[in-house]
Protein backbone atom coordinates (compact mmCIF):
# COMPACT_ATOMS: atom_id res chain seq x y z
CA UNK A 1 70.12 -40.88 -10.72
CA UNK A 2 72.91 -43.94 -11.54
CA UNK A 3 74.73 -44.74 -8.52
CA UNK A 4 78.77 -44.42 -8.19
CA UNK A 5 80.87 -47.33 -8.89
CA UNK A 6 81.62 -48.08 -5.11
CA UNK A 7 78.68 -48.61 -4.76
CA UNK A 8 77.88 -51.63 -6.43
CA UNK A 9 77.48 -55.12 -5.05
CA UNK A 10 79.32 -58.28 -6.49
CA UNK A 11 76.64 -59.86 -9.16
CA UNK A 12 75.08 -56.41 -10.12
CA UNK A 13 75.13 -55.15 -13.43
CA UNK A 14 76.78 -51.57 -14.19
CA UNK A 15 75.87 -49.31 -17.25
CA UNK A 16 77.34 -46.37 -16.58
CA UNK A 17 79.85 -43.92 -17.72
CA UNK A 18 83.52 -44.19 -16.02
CA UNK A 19 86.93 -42.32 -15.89
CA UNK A 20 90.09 -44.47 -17.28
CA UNK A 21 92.29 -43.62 -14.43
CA UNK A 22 95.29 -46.16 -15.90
CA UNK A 23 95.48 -48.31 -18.65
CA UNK A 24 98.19 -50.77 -19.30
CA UNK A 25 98.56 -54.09 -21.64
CA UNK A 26 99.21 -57.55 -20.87
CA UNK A 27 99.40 -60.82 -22.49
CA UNK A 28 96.84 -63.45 -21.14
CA UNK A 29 98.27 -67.14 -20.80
CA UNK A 30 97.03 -68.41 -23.78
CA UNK A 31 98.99 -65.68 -25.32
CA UNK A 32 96.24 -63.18 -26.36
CA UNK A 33 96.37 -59.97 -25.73
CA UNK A 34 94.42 -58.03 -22.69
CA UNK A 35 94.25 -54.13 -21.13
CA UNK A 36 94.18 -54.04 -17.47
CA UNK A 37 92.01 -50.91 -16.93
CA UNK A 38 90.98 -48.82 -13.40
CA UNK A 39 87.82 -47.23 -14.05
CA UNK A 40 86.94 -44.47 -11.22
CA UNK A 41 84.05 -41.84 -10.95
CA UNK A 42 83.46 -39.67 -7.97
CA UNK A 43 82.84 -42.73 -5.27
CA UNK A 44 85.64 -44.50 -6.09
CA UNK A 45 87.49 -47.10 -8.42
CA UNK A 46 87.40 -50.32 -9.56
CA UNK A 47 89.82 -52.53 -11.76
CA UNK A 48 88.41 -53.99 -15.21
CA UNK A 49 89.77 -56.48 -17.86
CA UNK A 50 89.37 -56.36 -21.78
CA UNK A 51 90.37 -59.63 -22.80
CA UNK A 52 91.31 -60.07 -26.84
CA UNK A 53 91.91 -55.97 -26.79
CA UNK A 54 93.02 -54.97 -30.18
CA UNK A 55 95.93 -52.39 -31.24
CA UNK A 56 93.01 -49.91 -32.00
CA UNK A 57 91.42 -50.64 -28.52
CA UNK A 58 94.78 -49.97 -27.03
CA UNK A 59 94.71 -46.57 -28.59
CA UNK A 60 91.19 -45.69 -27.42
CA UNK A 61 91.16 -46.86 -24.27
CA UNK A 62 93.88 -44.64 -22.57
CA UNK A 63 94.08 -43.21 -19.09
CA UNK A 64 92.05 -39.97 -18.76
CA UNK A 65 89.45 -41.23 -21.34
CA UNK A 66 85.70 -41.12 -20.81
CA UNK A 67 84.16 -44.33 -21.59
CA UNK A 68 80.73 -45.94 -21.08
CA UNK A 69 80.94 -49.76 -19.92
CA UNK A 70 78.20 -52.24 -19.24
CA UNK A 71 79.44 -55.05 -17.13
CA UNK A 72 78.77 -57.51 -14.11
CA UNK A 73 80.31 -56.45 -10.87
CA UNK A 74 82.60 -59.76 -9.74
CA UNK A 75 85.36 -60.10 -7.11
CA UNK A 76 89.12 -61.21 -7.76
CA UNK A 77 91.40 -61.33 -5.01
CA UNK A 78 89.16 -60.24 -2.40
CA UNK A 79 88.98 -57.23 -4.61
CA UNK A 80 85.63 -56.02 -6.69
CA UNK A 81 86.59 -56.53 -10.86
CA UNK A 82 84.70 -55.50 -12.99
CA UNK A 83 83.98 -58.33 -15.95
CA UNK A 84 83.53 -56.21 -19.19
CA UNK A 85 80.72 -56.86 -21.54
CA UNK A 86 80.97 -53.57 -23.64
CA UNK A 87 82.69 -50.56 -23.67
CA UNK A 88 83.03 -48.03 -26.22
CA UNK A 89 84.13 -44.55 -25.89
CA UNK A 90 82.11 -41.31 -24.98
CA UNK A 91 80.26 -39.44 -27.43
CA UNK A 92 79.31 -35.57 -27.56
CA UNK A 93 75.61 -36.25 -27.31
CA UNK A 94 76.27 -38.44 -24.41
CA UNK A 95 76.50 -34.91 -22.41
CA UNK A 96 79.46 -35.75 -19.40
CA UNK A 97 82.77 -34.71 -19.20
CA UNK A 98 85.68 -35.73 -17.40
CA UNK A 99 85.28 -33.40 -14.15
CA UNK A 100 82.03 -35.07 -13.18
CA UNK A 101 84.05 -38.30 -12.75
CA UNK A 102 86.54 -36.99 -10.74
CA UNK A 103 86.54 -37.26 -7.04
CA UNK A 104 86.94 -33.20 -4.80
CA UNK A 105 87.93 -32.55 -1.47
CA UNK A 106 84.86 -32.37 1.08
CA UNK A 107 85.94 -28.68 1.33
CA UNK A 108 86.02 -25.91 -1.10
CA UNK A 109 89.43 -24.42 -2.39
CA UNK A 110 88.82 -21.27 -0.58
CA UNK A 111 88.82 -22.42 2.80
CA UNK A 112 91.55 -24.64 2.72
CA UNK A 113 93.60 -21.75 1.04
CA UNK A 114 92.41 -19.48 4.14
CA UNK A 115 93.48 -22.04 6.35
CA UNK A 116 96.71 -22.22 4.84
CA UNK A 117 96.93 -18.21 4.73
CA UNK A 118 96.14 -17.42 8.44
CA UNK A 119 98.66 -19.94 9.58
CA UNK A 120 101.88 -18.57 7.63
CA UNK A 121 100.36 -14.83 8.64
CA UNK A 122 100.09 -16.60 13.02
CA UNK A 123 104.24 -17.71 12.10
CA UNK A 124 106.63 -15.32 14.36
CA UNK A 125 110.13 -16.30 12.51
CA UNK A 126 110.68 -14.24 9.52
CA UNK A 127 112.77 -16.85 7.90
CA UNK A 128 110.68 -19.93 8.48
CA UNK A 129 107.59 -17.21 7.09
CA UNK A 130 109.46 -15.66 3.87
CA UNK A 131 110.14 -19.47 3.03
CA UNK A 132 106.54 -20.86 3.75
CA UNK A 133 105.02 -17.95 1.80
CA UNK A 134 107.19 -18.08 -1.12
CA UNK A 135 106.35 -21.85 -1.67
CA UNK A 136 102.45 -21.07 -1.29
CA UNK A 137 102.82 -18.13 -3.59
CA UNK A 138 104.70 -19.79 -6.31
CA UNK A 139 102.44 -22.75 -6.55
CA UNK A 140 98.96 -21.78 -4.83
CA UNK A 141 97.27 -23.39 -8.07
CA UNK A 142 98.42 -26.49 -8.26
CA UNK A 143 98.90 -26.46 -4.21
CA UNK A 144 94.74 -26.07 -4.66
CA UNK A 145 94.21 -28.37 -7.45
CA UNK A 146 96.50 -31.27 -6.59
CA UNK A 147 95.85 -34.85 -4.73
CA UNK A 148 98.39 -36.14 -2.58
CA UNK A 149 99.02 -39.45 -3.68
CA UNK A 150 98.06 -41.67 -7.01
CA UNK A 151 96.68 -43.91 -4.69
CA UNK A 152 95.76 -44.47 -0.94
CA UNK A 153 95.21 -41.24 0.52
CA UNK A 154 93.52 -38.03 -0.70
CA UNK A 155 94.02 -39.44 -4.24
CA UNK A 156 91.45 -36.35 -5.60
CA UNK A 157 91.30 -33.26 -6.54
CA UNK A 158 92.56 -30.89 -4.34
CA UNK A 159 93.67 -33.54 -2.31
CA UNK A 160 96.85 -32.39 -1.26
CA UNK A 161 95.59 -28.50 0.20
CA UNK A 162 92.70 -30.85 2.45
CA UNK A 163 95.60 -33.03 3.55
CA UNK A 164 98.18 -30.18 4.64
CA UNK A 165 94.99 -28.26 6.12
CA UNK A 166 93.93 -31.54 8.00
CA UNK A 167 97.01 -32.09 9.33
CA UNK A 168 97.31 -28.09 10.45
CA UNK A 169 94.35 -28.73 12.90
CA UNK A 170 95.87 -31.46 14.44
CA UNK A 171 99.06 -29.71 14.87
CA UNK A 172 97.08 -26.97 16.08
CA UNK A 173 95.55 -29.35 18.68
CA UNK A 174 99.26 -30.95 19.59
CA UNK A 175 100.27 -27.48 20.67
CA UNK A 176 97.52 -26.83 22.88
CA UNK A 177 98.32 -30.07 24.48
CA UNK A 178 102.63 -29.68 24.37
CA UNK A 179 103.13 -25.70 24.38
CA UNK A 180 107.01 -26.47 23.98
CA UNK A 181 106.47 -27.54 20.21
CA UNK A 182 108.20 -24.60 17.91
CA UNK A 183 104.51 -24.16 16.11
CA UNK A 184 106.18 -22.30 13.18
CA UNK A 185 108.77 -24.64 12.46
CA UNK A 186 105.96 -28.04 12.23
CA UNK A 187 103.25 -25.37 10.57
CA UNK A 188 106.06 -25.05 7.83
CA UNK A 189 106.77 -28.75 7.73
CA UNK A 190 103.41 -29.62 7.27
CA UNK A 191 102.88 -27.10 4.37
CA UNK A 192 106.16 -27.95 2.57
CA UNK A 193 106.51 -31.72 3.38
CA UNK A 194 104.43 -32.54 0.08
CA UNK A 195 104.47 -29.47 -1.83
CA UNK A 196 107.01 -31.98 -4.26
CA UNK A 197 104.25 -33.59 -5.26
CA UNK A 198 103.40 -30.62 -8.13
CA UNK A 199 106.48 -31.75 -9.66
CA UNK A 200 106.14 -35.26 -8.85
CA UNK A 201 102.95 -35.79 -10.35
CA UNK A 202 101.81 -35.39 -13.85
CA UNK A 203 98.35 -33.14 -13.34
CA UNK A 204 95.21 -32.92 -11.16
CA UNK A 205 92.68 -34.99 -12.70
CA UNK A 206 94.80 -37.93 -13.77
CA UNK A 207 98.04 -37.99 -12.25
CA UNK A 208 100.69 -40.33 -13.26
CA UNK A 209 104.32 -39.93 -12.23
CA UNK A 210 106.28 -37.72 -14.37
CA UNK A 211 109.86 -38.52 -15.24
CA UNK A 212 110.94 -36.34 -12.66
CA UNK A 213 109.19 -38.09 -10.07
CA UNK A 214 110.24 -41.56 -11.11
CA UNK A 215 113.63 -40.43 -11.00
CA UNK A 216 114.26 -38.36 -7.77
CA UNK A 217 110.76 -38.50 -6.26
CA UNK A 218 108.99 -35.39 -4.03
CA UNK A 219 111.35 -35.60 -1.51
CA UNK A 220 114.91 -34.82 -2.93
CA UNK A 221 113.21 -32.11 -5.32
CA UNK A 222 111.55 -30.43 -2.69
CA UNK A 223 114.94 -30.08 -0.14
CA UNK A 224 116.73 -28.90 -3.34
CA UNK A 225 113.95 -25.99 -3.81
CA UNK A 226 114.17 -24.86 -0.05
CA UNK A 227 117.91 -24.51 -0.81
CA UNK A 228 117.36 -22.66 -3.66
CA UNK A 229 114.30 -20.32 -2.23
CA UNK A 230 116.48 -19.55 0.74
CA UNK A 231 119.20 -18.58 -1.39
CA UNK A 232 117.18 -16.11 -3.79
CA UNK A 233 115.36 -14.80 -0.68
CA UNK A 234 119.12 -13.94 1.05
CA UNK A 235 117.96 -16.09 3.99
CA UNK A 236 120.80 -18.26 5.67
CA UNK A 237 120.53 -20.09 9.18
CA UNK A 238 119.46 -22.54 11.03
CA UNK A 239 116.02 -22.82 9.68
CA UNK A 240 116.76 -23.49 5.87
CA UNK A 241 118.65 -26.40 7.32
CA UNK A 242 116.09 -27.75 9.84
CA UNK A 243 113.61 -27.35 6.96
CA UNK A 244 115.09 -29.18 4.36
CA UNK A 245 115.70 -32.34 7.26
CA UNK A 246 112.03 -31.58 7.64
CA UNK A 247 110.78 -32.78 4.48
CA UNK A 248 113.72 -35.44 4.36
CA UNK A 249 112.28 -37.02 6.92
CA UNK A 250 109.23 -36.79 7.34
CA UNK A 251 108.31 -40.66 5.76
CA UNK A 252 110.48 -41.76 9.00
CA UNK A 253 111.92 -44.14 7.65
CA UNK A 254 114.31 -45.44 4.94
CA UNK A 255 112.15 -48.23 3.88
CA UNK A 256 109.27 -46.05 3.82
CA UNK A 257 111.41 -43.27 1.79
CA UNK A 258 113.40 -41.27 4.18
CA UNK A 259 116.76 -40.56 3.70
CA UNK A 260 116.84 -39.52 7.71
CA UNK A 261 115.45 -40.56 10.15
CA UNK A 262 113.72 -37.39 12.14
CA UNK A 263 116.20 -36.35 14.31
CA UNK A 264 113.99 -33.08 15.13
CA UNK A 265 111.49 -33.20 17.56
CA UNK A 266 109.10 -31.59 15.36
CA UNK A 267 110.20 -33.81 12.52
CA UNK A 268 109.04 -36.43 14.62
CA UNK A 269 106.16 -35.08 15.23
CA UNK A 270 105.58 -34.00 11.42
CA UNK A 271 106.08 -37.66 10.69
CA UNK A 272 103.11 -39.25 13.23
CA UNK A 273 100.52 -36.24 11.90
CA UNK A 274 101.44 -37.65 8.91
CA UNK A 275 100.54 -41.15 9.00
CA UNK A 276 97.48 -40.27 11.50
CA UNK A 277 95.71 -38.37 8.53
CA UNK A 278 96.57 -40.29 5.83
CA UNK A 279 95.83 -43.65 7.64
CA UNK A 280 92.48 -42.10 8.93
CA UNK A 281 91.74 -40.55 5.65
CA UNK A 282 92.06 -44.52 4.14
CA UNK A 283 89.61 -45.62 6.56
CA UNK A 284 86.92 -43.27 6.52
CA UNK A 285 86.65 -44.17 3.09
CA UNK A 286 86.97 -47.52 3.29
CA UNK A 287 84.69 -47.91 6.25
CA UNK A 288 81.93 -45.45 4.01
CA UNK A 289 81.75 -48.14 1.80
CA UNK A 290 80.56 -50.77 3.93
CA UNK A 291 77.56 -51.48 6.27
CA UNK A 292 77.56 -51.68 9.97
CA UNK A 293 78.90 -55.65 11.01
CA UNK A 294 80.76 -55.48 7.71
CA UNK A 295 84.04 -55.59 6.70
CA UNK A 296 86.29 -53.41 4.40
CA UNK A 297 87.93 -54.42 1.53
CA UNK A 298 91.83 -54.74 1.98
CA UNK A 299 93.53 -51.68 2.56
CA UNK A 300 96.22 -51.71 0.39
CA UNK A 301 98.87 -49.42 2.42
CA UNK A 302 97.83 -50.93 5.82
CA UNK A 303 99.22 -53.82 5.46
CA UNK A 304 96.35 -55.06 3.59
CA UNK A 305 94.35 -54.98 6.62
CA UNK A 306 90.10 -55.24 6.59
CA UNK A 307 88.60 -53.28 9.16
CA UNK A 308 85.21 -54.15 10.91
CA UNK A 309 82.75 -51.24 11.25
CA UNK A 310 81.08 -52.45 14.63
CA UNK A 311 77.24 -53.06 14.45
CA UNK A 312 76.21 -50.66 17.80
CA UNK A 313 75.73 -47.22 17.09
CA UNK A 314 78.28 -43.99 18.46
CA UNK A 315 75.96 -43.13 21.31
């Protein structure tokens, strides 16, 4: 059985079949023209160049196209490359399809929905409840099909239900340990703090940003749909409000994409089970992909930090 891309060593040779997760055309500085292509399967991703592309290759080699490539695994900018030798596109007899080059969520749909479903049924404030459930209702596909990013974190199918649920247990766990938290009130957060993403992002497989999301962005689309939930549910209050300001500002800050700061305390809180999961979900992955006494590649949205995995074993 072919290994996955990630894999791969710098100076081994791939033949394989890979997913075109983008695709995008340059001109090289001796004026020829080049595509700039990331290639994923289910381990991972890894950028490519093919130099002299033509107009034809620029219409075959699109993002969400199945391809097979043969090429030496090299390193630019710290970063694995992969230098193309030939590529062409898949062919019926070749027998894959798309899905088996897509990365999953370690856990299956229906536990992450049941996760999702026993904590809005736990929630005591009809308001915050009728909101949650309305949300999860409305979009429970693409809630179960989604990733959570492009790129970073939980960047695969289904990414975005394993990140909510992920960050449920920890809440779950911050409760135990501060009883004064309003457990409804961060459960919700945590549920709706993403849930823009459906509209953000273009599909499941191979997301891109959709107009919308280029535009306005997750955030302001998803405090304009609590708005206008609460208003065809009849519910007014305090919690529509606290909500919205929930999801506003849950990225903490304005450079980071916040319009507000968190002013809550469970907005604060919302905010640091944020980062924890997303930041840990980076470097589990990273750190998979390397040997003990080894270090990562850069981590892009950690400040392009390489982590050692220490040599001793977790006794």
């Amino acid at each position: 059985m072919k290994k996955g891309i990630s894999n791969y060593q710098i100076g081994e040779t791939f033949d394989h079949f890979l997913l075109i997760k983008t695709a995008s055309k340059g001109v090289a500085s001796n004026g020829k023209p080049f595509l700039s292509l990331m290639l994923k399967d289910t381990t991972g991703e890894i950028d490519a160049k093919l130099w002299e592309a033509t107009p034809e290759d620029e219409g075959v080699f699109s993002q969400g196209e199945l391809v097979k490539v043969t090429g030496e695994v090299g390193q630019f900018r710290n970063r694995p490359q992969l230098k193309i030798q030939s590529i062409r596109p898949v062919q019926a007899a070749d027998g894959v399809q798309a899905s088996d080059f897509v990365e999953k969520a370690p856990v299956k749909k229906e536990d992450l929905m049941d996760k999702i479903t026993e904590i809005i049924f736990e929630m005591k404030n009809p308001n915050i409840q009728r909101i949650t459930r309305h949300f999860v209702k409305n979009y429970q596909e693409e809630l179960l099909t989604y990733p959570a990013a492009v790129r970073n974190h939980h960047e695969y199918v289904s990414g975005l239900a394993h990140h909510i649920v992920s960050m449920l247990n920890i809440a779950q766990q911050l409760k135990n340990l501060y009883p004064e938290i309003n457990a409804d009130l961060l459960y919700a957060g945590i549920i709706l703090h993403d849930l823009g993403k459906v509209k953000e992002l273009s599909n499941s497989g191979s997301p891109s940003y959709t107009l919308e999301g280029k535009l306005i962005g997750h955030i302001p689309m998803m405090v304009e749909q609590i708005k206008s939930a609460a208003d065809d549910l009849q519910i007014e209050g305090e919690e529509v409000t606290i909500l919205q300001h929930m999801v506003l500002s849950h990225h903490g800050k304005a450079e980071w994409g916040s319009p507000k700061p968190p002013l809550v305390r469970e907005a604060a809180l919302l905010h640091h089970i944020d980062m924890i999961d997303a930041q840990m979900n980076m470097l589990n992955r990273a750190l998979r992909k390397v040997g003990p006494g080894e270090f990562t590649e850069r981590v892009y949205a950690m400040d392009q930090r390489s982590f050692y995995k220490p040599a001793f074993e977790d006794s």
